[in-house]
C-alpha atoms as a PDB file:
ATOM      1  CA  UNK A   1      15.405  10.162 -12.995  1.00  0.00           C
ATOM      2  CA  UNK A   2      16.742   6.746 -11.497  1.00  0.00           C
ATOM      3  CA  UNK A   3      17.459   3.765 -12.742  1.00  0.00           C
ATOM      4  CA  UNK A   4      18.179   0.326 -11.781  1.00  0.00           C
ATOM      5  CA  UNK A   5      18.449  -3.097 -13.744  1.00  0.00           C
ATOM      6  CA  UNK A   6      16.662  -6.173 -12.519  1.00  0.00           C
ATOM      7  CA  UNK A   7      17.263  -9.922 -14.023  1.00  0.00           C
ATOM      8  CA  UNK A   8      14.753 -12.251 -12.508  1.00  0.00           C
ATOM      9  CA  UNK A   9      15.561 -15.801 -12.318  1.00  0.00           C
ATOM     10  CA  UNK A  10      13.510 -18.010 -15.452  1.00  0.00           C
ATOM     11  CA  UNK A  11      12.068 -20.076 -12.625  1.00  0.00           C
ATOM     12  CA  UNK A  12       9.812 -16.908 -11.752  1.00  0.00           C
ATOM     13  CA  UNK A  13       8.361 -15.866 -14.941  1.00  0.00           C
ATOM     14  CA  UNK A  14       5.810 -18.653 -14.672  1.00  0.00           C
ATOM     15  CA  UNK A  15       2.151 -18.442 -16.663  1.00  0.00           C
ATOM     16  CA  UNK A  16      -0.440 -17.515 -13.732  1.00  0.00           C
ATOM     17  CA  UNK A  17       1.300 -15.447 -11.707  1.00  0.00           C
ATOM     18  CA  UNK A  18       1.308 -11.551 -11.488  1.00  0.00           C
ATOM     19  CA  UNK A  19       4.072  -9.044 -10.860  1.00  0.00           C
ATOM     20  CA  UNK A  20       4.266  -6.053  -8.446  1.00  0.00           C
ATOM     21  CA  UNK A  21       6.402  -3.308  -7.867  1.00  0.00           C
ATOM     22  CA  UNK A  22       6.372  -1.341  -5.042  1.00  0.00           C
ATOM     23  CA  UNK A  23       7.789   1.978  -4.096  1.00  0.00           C
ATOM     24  CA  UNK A  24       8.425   2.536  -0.204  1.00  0.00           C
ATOM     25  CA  UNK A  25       8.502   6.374  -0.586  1.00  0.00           C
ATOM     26  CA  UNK A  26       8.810   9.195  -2.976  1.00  0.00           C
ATOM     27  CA  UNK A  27       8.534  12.720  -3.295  1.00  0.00           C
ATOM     28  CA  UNK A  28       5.977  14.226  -4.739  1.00  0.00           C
ATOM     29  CA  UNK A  29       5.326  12.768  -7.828  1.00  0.00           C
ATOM     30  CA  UNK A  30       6.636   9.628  -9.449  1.00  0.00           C
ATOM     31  CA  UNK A  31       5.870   8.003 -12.529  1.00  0.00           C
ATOM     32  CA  UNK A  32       7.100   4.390 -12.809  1.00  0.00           C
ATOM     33  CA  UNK A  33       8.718   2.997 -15.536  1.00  0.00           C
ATOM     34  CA  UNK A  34       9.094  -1.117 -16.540  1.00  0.00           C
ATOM     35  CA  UNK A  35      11.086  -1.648 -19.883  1.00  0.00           C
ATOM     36  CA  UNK A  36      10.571   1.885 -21.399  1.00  0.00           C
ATOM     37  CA  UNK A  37       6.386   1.876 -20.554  1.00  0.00           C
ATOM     38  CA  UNK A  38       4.646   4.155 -18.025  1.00  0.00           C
ATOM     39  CA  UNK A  39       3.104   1.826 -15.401  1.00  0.00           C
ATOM     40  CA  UNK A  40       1.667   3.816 -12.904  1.00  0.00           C
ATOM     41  CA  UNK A  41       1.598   7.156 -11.814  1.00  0.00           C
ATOM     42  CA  UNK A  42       1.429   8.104  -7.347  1.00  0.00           C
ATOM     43  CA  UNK A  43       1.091  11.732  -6.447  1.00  0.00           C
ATOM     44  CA  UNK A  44       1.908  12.390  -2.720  1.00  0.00           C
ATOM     45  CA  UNK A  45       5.302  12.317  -0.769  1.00  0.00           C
ATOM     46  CA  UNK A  46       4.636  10.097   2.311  1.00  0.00           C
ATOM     47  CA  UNK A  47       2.568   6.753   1.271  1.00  0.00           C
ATOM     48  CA  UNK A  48       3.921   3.378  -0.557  1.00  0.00           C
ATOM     49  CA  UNK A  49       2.477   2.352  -3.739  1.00  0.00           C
ATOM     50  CA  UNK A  50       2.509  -0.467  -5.597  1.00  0.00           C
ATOM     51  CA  UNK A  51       2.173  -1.169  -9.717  1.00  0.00           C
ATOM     52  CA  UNK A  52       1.720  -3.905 -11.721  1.00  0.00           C
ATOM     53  CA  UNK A  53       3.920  -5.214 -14.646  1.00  0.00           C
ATOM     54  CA  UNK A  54       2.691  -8.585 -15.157  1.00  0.00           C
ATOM     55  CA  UNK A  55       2.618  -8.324 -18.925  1.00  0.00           C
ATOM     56  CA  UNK A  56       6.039  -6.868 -19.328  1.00  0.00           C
ATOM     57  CA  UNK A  57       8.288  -9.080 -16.704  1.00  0.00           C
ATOM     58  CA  UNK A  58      11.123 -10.485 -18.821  1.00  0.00           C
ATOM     59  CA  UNK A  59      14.707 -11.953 -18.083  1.00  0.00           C
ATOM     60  CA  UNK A  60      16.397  -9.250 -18.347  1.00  0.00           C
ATOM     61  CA  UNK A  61      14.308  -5.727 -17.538  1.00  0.00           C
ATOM     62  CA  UNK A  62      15.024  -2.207 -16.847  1.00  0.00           C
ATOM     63  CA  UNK A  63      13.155   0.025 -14.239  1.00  0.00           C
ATOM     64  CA  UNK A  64      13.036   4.328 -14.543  1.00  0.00           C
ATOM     65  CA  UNK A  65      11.132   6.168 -11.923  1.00  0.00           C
ATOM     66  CA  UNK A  66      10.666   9.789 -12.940  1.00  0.00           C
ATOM     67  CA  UNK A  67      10.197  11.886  -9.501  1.00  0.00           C
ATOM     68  CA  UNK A  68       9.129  15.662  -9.462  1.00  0.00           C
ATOM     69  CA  UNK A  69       7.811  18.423  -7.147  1.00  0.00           C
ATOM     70  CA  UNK A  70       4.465  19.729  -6.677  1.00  0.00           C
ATOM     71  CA  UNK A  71       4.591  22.594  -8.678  1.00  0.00           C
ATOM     72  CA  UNK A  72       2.300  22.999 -12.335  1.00  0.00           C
ATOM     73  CA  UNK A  73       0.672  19.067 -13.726  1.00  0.00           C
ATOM     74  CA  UNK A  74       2.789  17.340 -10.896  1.00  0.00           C
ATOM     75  CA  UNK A  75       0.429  18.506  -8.132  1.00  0.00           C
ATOM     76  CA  UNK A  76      -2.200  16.503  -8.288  1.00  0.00           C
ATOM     77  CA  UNK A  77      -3.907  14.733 -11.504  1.00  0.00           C
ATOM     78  CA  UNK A  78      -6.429  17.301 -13.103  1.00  0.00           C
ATOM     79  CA  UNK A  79      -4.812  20.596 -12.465  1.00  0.00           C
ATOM     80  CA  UNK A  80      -1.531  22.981 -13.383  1.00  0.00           C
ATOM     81  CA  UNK A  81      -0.275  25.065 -10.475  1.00  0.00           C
ATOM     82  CA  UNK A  82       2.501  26.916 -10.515  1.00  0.00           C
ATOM     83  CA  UNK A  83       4.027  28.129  -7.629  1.00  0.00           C
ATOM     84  CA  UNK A  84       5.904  30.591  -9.917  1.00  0.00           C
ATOM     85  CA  UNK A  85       3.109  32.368 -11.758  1.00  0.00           C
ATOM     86  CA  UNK A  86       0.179  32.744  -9.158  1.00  0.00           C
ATOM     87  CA  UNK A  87      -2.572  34.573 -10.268  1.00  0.00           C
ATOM     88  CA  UNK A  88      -2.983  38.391  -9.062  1.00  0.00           C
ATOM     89  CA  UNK A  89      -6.072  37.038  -6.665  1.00  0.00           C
ATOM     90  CA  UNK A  90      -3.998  33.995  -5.205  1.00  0.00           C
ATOM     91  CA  UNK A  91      -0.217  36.129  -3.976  1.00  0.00           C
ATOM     92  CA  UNK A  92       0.490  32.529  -2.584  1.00  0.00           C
ATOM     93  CA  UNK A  93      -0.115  29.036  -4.632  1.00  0.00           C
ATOM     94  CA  UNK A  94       1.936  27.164  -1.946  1.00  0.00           C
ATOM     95  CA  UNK A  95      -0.814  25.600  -0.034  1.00  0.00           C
ATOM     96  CA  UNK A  96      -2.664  24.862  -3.270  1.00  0.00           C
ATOM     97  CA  UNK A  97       0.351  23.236  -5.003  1.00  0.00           C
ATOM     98  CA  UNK A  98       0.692  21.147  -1.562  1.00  0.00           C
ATOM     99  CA  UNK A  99       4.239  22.840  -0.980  1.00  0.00           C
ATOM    100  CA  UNK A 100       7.196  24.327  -2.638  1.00  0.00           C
ATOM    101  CA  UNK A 101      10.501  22.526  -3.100  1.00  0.00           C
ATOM    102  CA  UNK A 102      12.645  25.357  -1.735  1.00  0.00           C
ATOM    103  CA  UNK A 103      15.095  25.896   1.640  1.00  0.00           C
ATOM    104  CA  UNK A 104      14.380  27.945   4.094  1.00  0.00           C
ATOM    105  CA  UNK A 105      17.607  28.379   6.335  1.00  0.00           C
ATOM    106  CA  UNK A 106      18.913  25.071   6.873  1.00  0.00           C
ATOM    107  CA  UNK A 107      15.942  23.279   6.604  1.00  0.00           C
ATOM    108  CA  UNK A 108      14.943  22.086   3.060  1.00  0.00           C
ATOM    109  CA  UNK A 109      11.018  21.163   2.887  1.00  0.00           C
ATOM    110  CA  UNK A 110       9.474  19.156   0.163  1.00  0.00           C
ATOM    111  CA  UNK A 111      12.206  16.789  -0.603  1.00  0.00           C
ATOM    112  CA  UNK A 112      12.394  15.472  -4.325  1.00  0.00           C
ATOM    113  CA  UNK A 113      13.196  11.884  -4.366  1.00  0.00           C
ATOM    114  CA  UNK A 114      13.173   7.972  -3.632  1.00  0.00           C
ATOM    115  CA  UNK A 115      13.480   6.951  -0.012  1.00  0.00           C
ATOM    116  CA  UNK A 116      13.368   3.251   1.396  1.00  0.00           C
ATOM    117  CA  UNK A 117      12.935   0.080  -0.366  1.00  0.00           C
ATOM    118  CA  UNK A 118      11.624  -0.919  -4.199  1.00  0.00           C
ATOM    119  CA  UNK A 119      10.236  -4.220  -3.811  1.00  0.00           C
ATOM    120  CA  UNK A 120       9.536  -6.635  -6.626  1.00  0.00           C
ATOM    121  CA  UNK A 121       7.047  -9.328  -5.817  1.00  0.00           C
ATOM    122  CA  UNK A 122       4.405 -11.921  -7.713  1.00  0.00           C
ATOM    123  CA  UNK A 123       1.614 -13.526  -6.565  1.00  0.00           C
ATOM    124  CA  UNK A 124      -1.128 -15.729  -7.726  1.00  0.00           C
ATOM    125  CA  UNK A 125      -4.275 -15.213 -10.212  1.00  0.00           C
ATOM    126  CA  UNK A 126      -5.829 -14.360  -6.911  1.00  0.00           C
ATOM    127  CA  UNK A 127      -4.869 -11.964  -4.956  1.00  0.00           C
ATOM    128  CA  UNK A 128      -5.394 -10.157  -1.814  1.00  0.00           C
ATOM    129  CA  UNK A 129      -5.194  -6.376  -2.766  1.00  0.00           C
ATOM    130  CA  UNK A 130      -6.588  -4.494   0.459  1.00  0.00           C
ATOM    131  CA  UNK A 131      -7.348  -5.079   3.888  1.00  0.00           C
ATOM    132  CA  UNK A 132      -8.844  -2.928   6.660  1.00  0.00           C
ATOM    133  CA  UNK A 133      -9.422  -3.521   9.954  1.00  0.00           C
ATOM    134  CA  UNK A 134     -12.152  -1.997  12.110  1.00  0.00           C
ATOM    135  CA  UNK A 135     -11.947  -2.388  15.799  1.00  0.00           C
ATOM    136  CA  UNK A 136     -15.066  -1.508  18.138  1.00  0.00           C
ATOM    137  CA  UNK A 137     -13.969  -0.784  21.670  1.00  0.00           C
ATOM    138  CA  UNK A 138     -17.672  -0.349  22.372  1.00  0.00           C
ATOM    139  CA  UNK A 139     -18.551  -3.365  21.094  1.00  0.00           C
ATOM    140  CA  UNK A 140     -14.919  -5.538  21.667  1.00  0.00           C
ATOM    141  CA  UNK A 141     -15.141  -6.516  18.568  1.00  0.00           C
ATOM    142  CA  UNK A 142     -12.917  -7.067  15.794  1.00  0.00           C
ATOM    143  CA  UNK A 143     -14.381  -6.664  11.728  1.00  0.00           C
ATOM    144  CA  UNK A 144     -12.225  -7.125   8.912  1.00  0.00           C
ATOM    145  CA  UNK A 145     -12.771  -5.880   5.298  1.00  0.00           C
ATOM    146  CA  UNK A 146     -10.584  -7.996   2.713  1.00  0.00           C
ATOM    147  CA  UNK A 147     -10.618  -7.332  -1.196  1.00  0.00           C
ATOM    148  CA  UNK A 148      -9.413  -9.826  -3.806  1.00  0.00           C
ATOM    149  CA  UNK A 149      -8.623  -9.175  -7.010  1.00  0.00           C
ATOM    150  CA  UNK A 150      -7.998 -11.756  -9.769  1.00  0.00           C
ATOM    151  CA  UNK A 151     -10.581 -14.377 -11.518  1.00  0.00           C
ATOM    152  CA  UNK A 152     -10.798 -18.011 -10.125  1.00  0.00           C
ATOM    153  CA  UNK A 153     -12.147 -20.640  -8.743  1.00  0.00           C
ATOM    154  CA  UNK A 154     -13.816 -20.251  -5.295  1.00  0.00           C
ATOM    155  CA  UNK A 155     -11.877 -18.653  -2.183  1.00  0.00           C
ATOM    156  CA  UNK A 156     -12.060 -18.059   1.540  1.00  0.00           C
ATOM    157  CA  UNK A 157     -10.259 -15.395   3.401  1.00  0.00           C
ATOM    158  CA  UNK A 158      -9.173 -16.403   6.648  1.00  0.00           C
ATOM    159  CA  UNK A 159      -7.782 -13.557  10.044  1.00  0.00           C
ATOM    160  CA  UNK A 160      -5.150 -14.101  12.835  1.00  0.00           C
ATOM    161  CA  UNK A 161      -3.701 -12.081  15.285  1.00  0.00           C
ATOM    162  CA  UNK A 162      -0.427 -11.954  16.060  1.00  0.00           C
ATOM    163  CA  UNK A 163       1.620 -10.029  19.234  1.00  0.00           C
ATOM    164  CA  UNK A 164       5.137 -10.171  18.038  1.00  0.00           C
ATOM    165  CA  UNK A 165       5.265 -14.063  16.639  1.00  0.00           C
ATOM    166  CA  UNK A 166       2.155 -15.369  19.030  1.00  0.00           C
ATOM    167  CA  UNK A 167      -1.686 -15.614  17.766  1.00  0.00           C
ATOM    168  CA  UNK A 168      -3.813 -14.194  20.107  1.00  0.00           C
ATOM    169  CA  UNK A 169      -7.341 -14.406  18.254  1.00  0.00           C
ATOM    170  CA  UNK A 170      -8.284 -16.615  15.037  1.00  0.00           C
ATOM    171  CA  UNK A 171     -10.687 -14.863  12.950  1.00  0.00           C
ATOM    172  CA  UNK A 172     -13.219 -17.759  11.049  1.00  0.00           C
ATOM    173  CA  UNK A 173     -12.809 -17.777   7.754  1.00  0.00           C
ATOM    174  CA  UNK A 174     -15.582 -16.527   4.905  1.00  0.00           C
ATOM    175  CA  UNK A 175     -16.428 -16.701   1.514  1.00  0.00           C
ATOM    176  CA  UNK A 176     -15.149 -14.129  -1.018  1.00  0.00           C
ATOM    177  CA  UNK A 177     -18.324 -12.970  -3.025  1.00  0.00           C
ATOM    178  CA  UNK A 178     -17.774 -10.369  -5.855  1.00  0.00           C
ATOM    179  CA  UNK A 179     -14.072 -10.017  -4.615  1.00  0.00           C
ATOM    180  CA  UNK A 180     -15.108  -8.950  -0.920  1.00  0.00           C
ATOM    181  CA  UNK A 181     -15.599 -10.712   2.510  1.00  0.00           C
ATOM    182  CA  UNK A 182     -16.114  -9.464   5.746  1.00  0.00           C
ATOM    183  CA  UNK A 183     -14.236 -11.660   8.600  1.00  0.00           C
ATOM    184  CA  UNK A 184     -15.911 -10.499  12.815  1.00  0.00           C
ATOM    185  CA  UNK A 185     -14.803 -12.039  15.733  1.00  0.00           C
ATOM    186  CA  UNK A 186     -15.008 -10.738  19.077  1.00  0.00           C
ATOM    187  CA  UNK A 187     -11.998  -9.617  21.003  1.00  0.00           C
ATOM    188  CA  UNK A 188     -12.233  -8.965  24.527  1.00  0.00           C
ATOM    189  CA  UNK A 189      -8.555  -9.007  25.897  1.00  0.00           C
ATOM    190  CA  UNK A 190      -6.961  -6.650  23.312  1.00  0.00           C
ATOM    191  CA  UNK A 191      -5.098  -3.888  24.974  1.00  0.00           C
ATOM    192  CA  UNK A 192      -6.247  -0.595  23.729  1.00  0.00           C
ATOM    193  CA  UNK A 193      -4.036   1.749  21.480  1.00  0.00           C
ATOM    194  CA  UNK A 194      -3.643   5.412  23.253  1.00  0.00           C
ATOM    195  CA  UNK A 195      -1.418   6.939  25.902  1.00  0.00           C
ATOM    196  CA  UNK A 196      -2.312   6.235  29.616  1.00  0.00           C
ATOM    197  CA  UNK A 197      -4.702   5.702  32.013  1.00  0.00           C
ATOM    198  CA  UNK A 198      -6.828   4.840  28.871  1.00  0.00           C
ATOM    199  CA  UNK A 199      -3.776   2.529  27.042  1.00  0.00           C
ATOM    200  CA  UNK A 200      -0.749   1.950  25.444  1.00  0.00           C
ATOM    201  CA  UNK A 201       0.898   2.473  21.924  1.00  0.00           C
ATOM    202  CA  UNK A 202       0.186  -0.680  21.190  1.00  0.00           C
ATOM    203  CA  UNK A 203       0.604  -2.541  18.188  1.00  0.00           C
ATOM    204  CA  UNK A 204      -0.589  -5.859  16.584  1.00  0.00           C
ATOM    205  CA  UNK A 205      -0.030  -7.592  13.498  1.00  0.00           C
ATOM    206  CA  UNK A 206      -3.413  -8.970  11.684  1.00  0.00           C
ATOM    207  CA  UNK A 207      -2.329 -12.151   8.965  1.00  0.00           C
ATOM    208  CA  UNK A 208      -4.850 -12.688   6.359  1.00  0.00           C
ATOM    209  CA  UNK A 209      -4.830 -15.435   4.227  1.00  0.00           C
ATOM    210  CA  UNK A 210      -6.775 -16.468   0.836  1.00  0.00           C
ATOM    211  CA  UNK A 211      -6.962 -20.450   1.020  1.00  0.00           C
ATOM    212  CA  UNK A 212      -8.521 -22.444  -1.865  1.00  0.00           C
ATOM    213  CA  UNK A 213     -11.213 -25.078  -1.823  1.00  0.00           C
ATOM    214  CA  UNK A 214      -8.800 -27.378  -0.404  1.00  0.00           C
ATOM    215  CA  UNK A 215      -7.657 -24.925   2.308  1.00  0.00           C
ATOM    216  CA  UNK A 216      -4.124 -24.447   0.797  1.00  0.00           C
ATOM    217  CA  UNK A 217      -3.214 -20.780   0.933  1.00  0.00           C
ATOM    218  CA  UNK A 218      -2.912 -18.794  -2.612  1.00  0.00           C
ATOM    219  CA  UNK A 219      -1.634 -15.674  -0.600  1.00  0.00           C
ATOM    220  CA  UNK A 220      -0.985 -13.876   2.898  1.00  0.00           C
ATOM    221  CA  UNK A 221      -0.385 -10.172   3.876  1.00  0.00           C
ATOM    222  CA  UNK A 222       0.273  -8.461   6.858  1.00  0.00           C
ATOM    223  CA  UNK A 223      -1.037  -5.119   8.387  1.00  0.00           C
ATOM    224  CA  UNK A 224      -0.224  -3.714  11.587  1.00  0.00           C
ATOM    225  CA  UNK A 225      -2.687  -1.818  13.682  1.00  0.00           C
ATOM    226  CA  UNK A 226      -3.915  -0.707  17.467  1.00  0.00           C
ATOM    227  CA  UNK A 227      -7.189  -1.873  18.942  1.00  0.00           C
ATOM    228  CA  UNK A 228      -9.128   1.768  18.792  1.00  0.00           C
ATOM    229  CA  UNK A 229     -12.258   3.599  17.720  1.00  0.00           C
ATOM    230  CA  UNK A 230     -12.651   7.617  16.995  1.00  0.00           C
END
């Protein structure tokens, strides 16, 4: 178990916003805790996740995060596997149960823990809660696929690319219907993510932002990515 205490200032617990807490990195299992109620649940060692409190941020609040192995219910949701009672047909439950939290010589393998940052974050009604971009090298193109959550009055979701601190392509902006829009542009000077002759490991940073009827922007978020297909 951890534990950590959190007092948020009164000039952030504001009507119309919503709160997020998110977890750089644990291992395996974690089950997040605001004020003594269950949140949200993440099974799987190496990817953030992010919850939301929104109807339990108070002045004063109190955060457990419960972390175990992958061994019986704590493998992944809808089954019991335990790595210490394998059936007489399966010697080895390992590489069902993911992996065992044991050391082998002086290497220890499926850690049990929190690693990184916990980040603690609001935003608006509206919300940007996924992006993915899909780059065509066939095509040098660019197509982005943004997903807002949160009711409202009408929004547009707007692209840029950014090399370090310097835009390098505007994406036009689109309507979000049904909580989706799709932003294309075509891109034909990005330099290609791979190891030479065919490119580099390179990395750009793609800034989407949800902008009102007025233009004004209710949120932003950033994702990193190379210009590549498979």
């Amino acid at each position: 178990w951890y534990q950590q205490t959190i007092n948020i200032p009164s000039a952030w617990v504001q009507s119309g916003r919503r709160y997020f807490l998110k977890v750089g990195k644990a291992g395996h299992y974690a089950g997040v805790y605001w004020n003594g109620v269950l949140m949200g649940q993440h099974y799987g060692q190496f990817s953030p996740f992010e919850v939301e409190i929104t109807n339990l941020v108070a002045g004063s609040n109190v955060i457990d995060i419960y972390v175990h192995k992958a061994d019986t219910t704590y493998v992944r949701p809808g089954v019991n596997i335990s790595q210490n009672n394998c059936p007489p047909a399966v010697p080895d439950c390992i590489g069902n149960a993911y992996r065992s939290h044991a050391l082998q010589g002086a290497l220890a393998r499926n850690w049990v823990g929190l690693v990184g940052d916990l980040t603690f974050s609001w935003r608006t009604a509206q919300y940007i809660s996924d992006v993915f971009p899909a780059t065509s090298v066939r095509n040098s193109t660019i197509t982005v696929s943004v997903s807002v959550n949160g009711n409202g009055n009408a929004v547009m979701a707007k692209g840029t690319v950014l090399d370090g601190s310097t835009s390098v392509l505007s994406i036009p902006a689109q309507p979000v219907t049904n909580g989706t829009a799709t932003l294309s542009s075509s891109w034909t000077t990005a330099v290609l993510w791979g190891q030479p002759p065919y490119g580099t490991p390179k990395l750009y940073t793609l800034r989407t932002d949800l902008l009102d009827g007025s233009g004004n922007i209710l949120d932003t978020r950033f994702d990193r990515f190379g210009f590549r297909e498979v």
